[in-house]
PDB file of N, CA and C in Angstrom:
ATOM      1  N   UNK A   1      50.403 -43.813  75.417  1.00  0.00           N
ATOM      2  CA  UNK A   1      51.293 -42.974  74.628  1.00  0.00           C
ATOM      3  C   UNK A   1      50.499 -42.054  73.696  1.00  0.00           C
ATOM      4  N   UNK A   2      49.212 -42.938  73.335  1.00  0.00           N
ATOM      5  CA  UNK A   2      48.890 -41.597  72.365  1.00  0.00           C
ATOM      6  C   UNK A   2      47.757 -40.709  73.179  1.00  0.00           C
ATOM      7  N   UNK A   3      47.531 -40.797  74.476  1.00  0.00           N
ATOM      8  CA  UNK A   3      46.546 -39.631  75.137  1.00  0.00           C
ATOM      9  C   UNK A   3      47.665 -38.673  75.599  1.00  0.00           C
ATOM     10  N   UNK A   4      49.016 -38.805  75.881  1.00  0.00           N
ATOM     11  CA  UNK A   4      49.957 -37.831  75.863  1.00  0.00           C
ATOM     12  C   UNK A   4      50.503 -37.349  74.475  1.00  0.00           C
ATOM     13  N   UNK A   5      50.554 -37.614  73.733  1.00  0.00           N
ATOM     14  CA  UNK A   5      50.744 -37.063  72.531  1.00  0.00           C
ATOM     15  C   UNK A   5      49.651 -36.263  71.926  1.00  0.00           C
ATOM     16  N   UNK A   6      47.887 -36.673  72.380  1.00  0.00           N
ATOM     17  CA  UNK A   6      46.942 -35.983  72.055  1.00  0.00           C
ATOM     18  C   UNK A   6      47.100 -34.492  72.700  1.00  0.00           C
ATOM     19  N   UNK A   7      46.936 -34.651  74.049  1.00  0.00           N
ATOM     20  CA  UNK A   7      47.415 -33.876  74.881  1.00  0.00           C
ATOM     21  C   UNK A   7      48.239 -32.731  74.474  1.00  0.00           C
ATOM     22  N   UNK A   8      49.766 -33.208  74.216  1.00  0.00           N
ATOM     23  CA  UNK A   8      50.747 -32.261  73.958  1.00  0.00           C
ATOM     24  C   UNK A   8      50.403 -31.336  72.484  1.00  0.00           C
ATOM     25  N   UNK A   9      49.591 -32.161  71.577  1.00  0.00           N
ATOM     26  CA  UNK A   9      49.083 -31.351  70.147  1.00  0.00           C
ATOM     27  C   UNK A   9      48.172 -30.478  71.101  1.00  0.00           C
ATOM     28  N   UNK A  10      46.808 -30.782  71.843  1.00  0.00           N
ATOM     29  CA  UNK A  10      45.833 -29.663  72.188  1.00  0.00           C
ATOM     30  C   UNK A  10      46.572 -28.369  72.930  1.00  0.00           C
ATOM     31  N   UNK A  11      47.506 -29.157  74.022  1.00  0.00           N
ATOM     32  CA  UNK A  11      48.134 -27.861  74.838  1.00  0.00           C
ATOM     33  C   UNK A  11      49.189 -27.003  73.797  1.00  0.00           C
ATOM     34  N   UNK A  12      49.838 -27.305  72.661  1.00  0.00           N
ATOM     35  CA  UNK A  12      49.992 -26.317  71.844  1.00  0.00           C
ATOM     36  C   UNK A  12      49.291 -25.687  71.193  1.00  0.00           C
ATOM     37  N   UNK A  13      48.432 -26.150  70.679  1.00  0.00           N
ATOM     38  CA  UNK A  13      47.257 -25.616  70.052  1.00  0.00           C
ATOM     39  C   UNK A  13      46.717 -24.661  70.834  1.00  0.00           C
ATOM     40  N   UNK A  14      46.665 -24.836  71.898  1.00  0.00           N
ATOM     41  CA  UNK A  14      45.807 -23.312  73.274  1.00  0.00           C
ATOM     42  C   UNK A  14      47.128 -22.775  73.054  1.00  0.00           C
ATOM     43  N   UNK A  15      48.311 -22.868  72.902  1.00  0.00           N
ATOM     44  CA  UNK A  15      49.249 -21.805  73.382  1.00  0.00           C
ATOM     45  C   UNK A  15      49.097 -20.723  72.341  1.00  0.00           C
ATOM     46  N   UNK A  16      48.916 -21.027  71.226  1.00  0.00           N
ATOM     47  CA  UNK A  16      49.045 -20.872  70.307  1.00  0.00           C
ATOM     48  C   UNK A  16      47.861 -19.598  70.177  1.00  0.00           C
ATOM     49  N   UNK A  17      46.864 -20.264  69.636  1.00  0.00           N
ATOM     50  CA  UNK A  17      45.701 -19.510  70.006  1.00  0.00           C
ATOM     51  C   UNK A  17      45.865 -18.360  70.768  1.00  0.00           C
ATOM     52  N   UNK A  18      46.251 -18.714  72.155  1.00  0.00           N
ATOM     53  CA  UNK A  18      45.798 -17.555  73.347  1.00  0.00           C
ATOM     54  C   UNK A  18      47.146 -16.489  73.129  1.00  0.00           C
ATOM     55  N   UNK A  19      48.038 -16.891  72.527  1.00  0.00           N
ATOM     56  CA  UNK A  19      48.596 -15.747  72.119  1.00  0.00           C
ATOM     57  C   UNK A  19      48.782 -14.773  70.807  1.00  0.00           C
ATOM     58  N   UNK A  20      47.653 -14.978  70.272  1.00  0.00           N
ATOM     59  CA  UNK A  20      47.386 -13.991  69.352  1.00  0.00           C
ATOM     60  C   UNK A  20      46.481 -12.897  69.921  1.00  0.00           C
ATOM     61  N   UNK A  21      47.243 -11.550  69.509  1.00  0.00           N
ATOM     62  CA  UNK A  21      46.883 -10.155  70.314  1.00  0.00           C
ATOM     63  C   UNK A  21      45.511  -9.915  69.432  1.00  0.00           C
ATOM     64  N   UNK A  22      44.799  -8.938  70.416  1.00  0.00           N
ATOM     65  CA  UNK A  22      43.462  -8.566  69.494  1.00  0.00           C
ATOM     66  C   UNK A  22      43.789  -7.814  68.906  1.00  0.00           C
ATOM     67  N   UNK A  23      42.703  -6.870  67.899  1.00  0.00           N
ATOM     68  CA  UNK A  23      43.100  -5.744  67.049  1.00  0.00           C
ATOM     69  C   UNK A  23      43.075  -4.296  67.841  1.00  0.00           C
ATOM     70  N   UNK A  24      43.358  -3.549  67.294  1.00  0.00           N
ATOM     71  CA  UNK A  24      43.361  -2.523  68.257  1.00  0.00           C
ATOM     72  C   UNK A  24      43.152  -1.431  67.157  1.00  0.00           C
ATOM     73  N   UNK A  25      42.438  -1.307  66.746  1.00  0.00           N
ATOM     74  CA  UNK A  25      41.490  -0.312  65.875  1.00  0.00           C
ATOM     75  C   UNK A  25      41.986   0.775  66.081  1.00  0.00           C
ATOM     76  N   UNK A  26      42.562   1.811  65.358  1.00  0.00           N
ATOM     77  CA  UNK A  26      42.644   3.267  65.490  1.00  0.00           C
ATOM     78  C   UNK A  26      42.082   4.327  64.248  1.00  0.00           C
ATOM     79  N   UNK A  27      41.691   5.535  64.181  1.00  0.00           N
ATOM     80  CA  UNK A  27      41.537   6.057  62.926  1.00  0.00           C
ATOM     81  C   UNK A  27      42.259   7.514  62.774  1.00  0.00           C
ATOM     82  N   UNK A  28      42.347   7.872  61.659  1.00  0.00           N
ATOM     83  CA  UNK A  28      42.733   8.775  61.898  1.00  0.00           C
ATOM     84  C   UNK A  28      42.753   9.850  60.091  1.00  0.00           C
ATOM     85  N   UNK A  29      42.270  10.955  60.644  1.00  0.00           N
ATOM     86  CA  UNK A  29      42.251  12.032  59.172  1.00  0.00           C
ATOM     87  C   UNK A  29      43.800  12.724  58.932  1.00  0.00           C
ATOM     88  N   UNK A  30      44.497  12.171  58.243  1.00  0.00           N
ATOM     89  CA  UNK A  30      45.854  13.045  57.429  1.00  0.00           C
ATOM     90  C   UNK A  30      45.502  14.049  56.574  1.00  0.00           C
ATOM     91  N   UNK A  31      45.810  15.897  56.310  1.00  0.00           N
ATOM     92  CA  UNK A  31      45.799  16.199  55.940  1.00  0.00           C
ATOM     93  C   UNK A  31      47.032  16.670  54.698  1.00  0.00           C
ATOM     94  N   UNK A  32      46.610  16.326  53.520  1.00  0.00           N
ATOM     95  CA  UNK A  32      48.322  16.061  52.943  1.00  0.00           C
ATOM     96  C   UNK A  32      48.011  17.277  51.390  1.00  0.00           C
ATOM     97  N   UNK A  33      49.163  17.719  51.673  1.00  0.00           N
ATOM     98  CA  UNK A  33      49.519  18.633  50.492  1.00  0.00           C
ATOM     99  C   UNK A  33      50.608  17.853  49.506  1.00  0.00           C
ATOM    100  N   UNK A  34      50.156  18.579  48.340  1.00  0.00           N
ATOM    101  CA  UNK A  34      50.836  18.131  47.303  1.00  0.00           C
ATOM    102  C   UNK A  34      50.266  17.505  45.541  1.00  0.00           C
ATOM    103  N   UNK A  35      49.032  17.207  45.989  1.00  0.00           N
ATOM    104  CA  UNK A  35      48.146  16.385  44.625  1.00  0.00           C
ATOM    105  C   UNK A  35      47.510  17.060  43.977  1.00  0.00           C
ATOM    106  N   UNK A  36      47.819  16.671  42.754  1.00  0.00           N
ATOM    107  CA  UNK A  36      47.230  17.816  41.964  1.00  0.00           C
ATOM    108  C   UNK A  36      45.722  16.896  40.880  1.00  0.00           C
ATOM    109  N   UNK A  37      46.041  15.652  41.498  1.00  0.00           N
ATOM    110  CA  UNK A  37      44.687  15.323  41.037  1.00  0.00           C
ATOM    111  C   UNK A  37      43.778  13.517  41.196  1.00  0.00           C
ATOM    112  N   UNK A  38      43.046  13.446  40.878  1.00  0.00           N
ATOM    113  CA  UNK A  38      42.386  12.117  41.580  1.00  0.00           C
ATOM    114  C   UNK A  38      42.784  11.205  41.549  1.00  0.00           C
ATOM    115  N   UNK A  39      43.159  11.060  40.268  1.00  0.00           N
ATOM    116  CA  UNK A  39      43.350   9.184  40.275  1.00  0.00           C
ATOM    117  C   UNK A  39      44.602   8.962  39.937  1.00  0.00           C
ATOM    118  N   UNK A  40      45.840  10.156  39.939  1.00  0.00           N
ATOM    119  CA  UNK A  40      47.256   9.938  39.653  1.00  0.00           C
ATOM    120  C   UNK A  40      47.571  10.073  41.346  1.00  0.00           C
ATOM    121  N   UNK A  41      47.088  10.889  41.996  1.00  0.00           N
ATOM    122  CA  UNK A  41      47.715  11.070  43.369  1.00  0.00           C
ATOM    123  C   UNK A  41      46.717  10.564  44.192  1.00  0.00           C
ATOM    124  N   UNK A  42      45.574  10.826  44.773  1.00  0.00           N
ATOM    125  CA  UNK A  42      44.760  10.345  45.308  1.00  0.00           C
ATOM    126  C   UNK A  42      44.788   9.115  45.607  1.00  0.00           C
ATOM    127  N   UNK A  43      44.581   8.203  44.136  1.00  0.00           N
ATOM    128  CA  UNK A  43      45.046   6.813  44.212  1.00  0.00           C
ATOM    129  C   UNK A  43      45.953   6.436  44.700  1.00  0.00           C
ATOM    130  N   UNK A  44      46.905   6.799  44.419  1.00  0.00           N
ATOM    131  CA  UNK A  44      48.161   6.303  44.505  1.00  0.00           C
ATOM    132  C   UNK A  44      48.615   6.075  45.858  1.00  0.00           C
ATOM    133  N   UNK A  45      48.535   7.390  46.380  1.00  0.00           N
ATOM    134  CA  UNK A  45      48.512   7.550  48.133  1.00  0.00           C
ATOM    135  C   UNK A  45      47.985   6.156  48.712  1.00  0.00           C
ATOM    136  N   UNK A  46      46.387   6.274  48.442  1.00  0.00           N
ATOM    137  CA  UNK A  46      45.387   5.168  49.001  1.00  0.00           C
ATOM    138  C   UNK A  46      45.864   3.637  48.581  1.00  0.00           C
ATOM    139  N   UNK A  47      46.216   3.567  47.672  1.00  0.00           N
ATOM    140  CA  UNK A  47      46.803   1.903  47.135  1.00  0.00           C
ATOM    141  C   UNK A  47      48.356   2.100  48.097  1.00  0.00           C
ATOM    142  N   UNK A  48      48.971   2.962  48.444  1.00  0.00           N
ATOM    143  CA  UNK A  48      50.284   2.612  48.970  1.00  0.00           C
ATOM    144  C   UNK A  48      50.168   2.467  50.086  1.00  0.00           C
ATOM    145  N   UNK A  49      49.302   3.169  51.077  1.00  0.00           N
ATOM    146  CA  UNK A  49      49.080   3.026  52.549  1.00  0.00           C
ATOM    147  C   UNK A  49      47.796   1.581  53.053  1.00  0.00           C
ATOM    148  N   UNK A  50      47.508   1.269  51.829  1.00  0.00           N
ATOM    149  CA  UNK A  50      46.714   0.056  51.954  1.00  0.00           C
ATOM    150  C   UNK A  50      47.911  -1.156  52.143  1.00  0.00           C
ATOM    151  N   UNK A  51      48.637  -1.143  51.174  1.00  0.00           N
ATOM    152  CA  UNK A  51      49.768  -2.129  51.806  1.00  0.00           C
ATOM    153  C   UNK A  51      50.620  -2.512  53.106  1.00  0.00           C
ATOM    154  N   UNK A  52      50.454  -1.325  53.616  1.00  0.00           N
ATOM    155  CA  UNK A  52      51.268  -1.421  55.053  1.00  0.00           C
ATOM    156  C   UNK A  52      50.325  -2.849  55.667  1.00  0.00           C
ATOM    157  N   UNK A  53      51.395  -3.407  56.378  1.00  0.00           N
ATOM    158  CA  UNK A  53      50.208  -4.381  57.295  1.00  0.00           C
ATOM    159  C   UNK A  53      49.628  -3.928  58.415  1.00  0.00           C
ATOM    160  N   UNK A  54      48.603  -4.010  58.860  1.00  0.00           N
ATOM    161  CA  UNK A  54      47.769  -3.412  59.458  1.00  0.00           C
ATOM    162  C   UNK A  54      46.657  -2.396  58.862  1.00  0.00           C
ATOM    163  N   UNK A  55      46.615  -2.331  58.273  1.00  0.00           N
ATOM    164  CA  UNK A  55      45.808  -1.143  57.699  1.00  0.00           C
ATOM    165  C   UNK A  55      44.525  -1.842  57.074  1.00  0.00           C
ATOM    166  N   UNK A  56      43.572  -0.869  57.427  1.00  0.00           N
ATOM    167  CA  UNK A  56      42.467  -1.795  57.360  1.00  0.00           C
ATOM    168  C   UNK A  56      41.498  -0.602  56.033  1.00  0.00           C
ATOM    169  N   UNK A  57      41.587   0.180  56.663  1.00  0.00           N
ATOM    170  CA  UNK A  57      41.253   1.292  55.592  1.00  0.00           C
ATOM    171  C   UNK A  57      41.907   2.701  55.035  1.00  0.00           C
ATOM    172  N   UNK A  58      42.095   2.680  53.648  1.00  0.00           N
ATOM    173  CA  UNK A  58      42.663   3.593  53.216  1.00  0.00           C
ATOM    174  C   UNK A  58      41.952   4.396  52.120  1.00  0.00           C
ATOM    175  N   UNK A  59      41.486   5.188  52.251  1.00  0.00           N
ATOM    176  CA  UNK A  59      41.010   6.289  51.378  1.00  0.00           C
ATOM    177  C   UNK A  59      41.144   8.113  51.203  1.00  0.00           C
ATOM    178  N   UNK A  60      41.737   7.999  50.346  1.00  0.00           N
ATOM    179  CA  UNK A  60      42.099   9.565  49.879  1.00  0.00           C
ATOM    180  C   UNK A  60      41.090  10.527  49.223  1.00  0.00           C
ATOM    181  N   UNK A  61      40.723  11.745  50.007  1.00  0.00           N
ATOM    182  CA  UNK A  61      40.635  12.437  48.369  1.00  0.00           C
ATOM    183  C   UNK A  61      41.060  13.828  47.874  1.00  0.00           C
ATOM    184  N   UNK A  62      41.109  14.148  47.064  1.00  0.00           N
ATOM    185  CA  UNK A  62      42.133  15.327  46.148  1.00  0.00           C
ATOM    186  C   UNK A  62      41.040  16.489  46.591  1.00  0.00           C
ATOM    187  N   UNK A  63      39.812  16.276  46.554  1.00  0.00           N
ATOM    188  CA  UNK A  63      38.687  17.373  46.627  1.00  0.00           C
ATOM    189  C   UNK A  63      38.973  18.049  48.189  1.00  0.00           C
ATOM    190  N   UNK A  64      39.213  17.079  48.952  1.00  0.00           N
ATOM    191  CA  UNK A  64      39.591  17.508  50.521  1.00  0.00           C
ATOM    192  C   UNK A  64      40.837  17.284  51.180  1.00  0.00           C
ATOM    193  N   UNK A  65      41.676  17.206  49.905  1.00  0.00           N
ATOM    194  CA  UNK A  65      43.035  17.174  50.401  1.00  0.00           C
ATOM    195  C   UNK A  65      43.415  16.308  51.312  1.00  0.00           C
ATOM    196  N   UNK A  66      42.621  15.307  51.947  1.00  0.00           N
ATOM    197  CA  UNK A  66      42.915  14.670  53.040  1.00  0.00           C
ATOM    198  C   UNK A  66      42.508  13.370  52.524  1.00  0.00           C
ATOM    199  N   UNK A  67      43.112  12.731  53.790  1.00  0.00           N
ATOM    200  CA  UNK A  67      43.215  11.005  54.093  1.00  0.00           C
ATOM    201  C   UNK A  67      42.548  10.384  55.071  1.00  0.00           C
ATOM    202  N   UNK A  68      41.913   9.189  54.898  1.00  0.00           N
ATOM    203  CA  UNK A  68      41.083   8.608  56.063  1.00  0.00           C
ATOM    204  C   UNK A  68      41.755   7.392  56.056  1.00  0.00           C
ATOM    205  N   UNK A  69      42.272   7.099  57.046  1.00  0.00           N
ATOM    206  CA  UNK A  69      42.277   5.583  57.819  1.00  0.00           C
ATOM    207  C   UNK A  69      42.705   4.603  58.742  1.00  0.00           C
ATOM    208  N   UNK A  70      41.946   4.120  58.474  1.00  0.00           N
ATOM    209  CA  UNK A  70      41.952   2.884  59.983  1.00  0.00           C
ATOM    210  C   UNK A  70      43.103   2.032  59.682  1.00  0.00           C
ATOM    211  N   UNK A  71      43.549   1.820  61.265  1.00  0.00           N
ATOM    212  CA  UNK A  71      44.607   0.412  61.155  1.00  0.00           C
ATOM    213  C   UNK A  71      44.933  -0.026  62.438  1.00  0.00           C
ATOM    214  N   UNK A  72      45.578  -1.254  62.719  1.00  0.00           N
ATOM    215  CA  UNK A  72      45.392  -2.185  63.945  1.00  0.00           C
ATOM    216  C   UNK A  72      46.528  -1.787  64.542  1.00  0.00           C
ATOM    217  N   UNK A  73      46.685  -0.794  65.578  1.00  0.00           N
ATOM    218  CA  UNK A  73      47.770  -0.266  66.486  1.00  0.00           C
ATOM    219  C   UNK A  73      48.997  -1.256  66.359  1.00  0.00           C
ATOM    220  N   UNK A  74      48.428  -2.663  66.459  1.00  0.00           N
ATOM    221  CA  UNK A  74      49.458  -3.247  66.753  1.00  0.00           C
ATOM    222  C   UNK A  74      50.732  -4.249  65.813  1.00  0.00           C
ATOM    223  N   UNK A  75      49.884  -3.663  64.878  1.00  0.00           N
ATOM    224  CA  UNK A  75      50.627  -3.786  63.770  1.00  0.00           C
ATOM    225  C   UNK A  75      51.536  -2.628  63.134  1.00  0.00           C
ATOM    226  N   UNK A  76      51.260  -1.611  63.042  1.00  0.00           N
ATOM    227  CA  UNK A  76      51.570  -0.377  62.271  1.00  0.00           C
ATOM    228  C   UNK A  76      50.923   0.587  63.452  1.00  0.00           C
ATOM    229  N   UNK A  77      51.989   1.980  63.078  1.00  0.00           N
ATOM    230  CA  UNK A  77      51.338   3.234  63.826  1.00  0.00           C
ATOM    231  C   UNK A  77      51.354   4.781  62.434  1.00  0.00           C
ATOM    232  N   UNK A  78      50.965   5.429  63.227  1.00  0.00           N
ATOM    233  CA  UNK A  78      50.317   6.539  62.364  1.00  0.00           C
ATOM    234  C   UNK A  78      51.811   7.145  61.979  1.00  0.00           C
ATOM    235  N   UNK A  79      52.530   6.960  62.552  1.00  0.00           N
ATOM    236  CA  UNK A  79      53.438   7.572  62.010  1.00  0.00           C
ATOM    237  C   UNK A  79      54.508   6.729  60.533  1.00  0.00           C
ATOM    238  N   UNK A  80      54.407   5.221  60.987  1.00  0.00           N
ATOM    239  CA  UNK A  80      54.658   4.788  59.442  1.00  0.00           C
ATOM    240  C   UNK A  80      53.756   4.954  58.684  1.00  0.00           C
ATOM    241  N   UNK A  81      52.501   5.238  58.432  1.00  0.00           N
ATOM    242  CA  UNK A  81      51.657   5.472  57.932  1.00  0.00           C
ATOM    243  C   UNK A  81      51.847   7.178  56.670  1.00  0.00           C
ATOM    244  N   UNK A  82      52.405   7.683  58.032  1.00  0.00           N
ATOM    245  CA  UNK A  82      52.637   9.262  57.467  1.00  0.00           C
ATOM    246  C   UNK A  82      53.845   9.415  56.852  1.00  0.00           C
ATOM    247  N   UNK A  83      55.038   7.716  57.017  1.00  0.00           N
ATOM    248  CA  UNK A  83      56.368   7.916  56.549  1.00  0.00           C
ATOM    249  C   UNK A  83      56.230   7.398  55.152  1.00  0.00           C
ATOM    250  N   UNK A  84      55.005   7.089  55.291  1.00  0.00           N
ATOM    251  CA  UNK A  84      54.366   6.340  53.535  1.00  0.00           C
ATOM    252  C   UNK A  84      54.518   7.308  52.880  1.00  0.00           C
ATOM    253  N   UNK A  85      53.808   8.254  53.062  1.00  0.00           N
ATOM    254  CA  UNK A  85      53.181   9.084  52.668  1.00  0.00           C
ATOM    255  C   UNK A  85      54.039   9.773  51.860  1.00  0.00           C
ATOM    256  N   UNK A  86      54.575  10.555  53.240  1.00  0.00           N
ATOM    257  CA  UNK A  86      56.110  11.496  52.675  1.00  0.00           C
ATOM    258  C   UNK A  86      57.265  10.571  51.732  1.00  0.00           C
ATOM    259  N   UNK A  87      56.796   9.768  51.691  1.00  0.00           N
ATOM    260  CA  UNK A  87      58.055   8.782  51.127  1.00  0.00           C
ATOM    261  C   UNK A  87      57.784   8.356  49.665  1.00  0.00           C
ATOM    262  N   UNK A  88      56.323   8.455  49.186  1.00  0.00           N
ATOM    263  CA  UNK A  88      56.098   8.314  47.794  1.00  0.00           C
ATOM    264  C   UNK A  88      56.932   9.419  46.567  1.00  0.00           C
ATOM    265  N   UNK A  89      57.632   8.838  46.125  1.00  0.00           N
ATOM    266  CA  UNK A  89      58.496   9.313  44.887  1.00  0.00           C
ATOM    267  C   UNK A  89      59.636   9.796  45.618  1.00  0.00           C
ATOM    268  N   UNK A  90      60.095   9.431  46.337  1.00  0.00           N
ATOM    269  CA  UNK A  90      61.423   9.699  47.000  1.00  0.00           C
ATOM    270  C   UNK A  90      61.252  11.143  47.897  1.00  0.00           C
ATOM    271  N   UNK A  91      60.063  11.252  47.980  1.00  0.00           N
ATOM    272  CA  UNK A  91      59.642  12.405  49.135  1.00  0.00           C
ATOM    273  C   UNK A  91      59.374  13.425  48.955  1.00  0.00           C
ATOM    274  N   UNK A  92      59.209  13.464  47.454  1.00  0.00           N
ATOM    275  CA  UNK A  92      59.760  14.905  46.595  1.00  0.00           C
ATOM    276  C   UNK A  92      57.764  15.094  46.207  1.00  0.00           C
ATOM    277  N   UNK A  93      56.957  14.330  46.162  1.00  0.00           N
ATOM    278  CA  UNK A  93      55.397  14.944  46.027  1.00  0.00           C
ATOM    279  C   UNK A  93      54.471  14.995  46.713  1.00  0.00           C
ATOM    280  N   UNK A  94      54.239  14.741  47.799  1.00  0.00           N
ATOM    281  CA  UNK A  94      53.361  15.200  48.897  1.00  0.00           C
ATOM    282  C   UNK A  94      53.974  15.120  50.093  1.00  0.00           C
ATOM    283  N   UNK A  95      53.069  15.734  51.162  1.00  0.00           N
ATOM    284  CA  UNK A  95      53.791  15.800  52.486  1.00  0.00           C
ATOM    285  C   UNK A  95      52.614  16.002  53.665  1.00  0.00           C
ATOM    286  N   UNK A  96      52.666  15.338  54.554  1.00  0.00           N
ATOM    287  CA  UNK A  96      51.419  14.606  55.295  1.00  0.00           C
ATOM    288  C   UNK A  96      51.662  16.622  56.377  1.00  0.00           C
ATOM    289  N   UNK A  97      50.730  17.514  56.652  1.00  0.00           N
ATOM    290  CA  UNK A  97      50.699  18.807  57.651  1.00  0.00           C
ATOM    291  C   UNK A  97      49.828  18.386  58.459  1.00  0.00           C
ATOM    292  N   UNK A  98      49.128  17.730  58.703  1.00  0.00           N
ATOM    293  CA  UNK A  98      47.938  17.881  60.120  1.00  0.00           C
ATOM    294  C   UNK A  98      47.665  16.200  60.028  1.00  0.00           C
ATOM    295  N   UNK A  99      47.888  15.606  60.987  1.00  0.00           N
ATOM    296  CA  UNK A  99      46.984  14.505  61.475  1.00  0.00           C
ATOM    297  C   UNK A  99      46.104  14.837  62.914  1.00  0.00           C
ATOM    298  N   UNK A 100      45.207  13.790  63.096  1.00  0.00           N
ATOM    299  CA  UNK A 100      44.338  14.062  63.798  1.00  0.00           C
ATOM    300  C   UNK A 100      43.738  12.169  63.833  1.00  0.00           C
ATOM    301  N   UNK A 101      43.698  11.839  65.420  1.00  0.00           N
ATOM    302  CA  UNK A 101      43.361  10.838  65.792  1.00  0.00           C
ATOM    303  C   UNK A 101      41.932  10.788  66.156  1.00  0.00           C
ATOM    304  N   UNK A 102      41.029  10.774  65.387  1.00  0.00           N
ATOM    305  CA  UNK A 102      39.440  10.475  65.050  1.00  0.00           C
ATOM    306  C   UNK A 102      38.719   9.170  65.784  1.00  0.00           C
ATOM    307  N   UNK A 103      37.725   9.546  66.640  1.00  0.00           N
ATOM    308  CA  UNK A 103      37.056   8.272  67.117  1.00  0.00           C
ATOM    309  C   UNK A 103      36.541   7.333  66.254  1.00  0.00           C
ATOM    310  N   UNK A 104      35.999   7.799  64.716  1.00  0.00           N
ATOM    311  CA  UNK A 104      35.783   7.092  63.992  1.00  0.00           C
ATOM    312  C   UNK A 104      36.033   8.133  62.841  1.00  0.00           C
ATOM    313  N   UNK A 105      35.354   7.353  61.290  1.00  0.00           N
ATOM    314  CA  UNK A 105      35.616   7.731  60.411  1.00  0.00           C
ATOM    315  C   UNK A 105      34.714   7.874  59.454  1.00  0.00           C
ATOM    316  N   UNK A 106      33.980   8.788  59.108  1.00  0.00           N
ATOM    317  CA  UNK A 106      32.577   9.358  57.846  1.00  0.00           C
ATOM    318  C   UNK A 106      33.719   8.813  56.797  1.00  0.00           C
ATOM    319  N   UNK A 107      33.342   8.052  55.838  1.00  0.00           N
ATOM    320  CA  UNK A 107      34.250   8.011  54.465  1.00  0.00           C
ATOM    321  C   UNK A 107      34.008   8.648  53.871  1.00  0.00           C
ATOM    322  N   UNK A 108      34.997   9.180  53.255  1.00  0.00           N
ATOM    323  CA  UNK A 108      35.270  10.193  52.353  1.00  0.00           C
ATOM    324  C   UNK A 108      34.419  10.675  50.924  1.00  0.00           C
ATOM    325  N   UNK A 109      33.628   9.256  50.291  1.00  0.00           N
ATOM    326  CA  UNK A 109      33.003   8.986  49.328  1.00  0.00           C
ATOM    327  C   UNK A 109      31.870   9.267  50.078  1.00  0.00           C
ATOM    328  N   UNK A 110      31.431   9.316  50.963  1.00  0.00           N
ATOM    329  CA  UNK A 110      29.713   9.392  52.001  1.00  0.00           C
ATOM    330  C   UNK A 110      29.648  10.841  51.938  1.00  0.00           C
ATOM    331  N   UNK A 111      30.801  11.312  52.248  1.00  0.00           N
ATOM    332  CA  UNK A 111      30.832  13.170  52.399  1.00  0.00           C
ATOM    333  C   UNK A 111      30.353  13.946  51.070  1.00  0.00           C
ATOM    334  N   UNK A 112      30.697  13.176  49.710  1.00  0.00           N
ATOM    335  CA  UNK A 112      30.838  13.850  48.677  1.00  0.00           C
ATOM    336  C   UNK A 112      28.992  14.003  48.033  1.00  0.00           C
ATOM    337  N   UNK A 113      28.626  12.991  48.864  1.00  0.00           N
ATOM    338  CA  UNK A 113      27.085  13.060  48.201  1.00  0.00           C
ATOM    339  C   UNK A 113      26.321  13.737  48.957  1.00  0.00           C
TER     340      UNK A 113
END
């Protein structure tokens, strides 16, 4: 009785396991109008699109108007990402004009030096 009961714990345990999906990495540069400055908008953007689940990297900046980041396809897509966006303060202060799906991603802070 208890090598079938061992049993039935391991064979859930593999089920279990083998069905967790891999990540599925995507990146991508948002170009967003609307901020008029670093650490009231910039931030703000970057701390709100960090919350989505999936999102692995989020960084803004005001100097280049744009957005960098990564997140796990299969969690989130670029377009809730961009409904973040448009959606901070009831939609009324920035607004995501150009995305662009990037093989990878120079961070934004690497560019500035």
């Amino acid at each position: 009785m208890k090598k079938i009961h061992l049993i039935l714990i391991l064979s859930i345990s593999l089920i279990f396991i083998s069905c967790k999906k891999e990540e599925k990495i995507q990146h991508a540069e948002i170009k967003i109008e609307g901020m008029t400055c670093e650490i009231g908008c910039a931030k703000l953007i970057a701390s709100k699109v960090r919350r989505i689940e999936g999102v692995k990297v989020s960084e803004v900046s005001f100097e280049q108007e744009k957005g960098q980041f990564s997140f796990d396809s299969n969690k989130t897509s670029i377009g809730e990402i961009e409904k973040e966006i448009n959606g901070i303060a009831g939609g009324k202060l920035y607004k995501v004009i150009e995305i662009k799906i990037v093989e990878k991603i120079n961070l934004l802070n690497e560019l500035k030096k």
